[in-house]
Protein backbone atom coordinates (compact mmCIF):
# COMPACT_ATOMS: atom_id res chain seq x y z
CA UNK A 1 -8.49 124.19 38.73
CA UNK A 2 -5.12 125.65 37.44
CA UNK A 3 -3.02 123.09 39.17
CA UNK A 4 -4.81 120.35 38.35
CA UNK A 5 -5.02 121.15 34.77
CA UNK A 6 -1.41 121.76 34.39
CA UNK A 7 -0.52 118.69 36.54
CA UNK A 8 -2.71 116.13 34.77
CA UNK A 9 -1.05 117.90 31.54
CA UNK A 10 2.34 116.71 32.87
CA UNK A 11 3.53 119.68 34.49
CA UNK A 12 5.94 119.30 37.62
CA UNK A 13 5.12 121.92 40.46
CA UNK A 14 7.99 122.62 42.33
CA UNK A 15 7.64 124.39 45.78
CA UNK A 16 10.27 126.90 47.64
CA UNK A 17 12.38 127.30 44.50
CA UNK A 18 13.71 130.55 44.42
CA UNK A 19 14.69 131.79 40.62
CA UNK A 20 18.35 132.75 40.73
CA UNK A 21 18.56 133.76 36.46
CA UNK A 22 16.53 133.30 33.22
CA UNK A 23 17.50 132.33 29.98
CA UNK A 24 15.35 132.89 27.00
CA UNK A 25 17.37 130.77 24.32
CA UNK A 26 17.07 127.87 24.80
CA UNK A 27 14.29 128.49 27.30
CA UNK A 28 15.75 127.76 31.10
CA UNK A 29 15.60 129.31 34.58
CA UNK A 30 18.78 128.62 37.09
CA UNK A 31 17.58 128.28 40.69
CA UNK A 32 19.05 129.89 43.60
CA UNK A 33 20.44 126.23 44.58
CA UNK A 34 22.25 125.94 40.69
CA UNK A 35 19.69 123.52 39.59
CA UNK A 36 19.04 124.49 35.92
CA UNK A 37 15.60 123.50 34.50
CA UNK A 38 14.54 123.61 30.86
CA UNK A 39 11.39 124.42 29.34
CA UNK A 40 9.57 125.21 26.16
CA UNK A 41 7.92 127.65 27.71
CA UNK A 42 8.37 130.01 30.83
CA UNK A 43 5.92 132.49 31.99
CA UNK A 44 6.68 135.40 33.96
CA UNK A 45 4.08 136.13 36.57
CA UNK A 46 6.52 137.14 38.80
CA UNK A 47 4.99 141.04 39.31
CA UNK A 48 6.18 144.70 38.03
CA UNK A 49 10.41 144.39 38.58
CA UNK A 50 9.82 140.96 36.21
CA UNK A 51 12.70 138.94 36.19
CA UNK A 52 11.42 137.32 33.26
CA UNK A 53 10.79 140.66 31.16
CA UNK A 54 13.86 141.64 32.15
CA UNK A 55 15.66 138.81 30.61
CA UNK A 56 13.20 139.47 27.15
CA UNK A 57 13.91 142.65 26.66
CA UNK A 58 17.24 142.65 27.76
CA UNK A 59 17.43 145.51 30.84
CA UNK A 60 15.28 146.63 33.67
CA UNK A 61 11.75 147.91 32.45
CA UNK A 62 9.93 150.84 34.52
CA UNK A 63 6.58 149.78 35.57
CA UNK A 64 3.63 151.34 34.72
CA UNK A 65 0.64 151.73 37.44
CA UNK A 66 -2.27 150.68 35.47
CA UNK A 67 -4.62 150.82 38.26
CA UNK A 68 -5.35 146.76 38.42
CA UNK A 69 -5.43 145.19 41.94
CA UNK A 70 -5.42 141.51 42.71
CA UNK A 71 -6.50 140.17 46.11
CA UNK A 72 -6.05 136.11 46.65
């Protein structure tokens, strides 16, 4: 339901794209192959050693164990 929502809101879903680097101004992530994409927005979801938070707040942020499991 995700997918399609993003896709039919013109969002391009790209596959095996390992995220080398994030930039937060302007808004870009550098893939492992040099490729640099733009955005207006980029949302980390990528679990508790966060690239993306790490690139907000400017260093490495210790995780906290909340006690929140996920199972896909």
């Amino acid at each position: 339901m995700l997918y399609r929502a993003a896709v039919g809101a013109g969002a391009r879903i790209t596959y095996n794209a390992p995220v080398a680097k994030v930039y937060t101004n302007p808004p870009q992530v550098e893939l492992e192959d040099g490729t640099v994409l733009g955005a207006d927005m980029i949302i980390g979801a990528d679990g508790p050693r966060s690239m993306v938070r790490e690139a907000v707040v400017g260093r490495q942020d210790e995780e906290v164990p909340e006690g929140h499991s996920v199972y896909v």
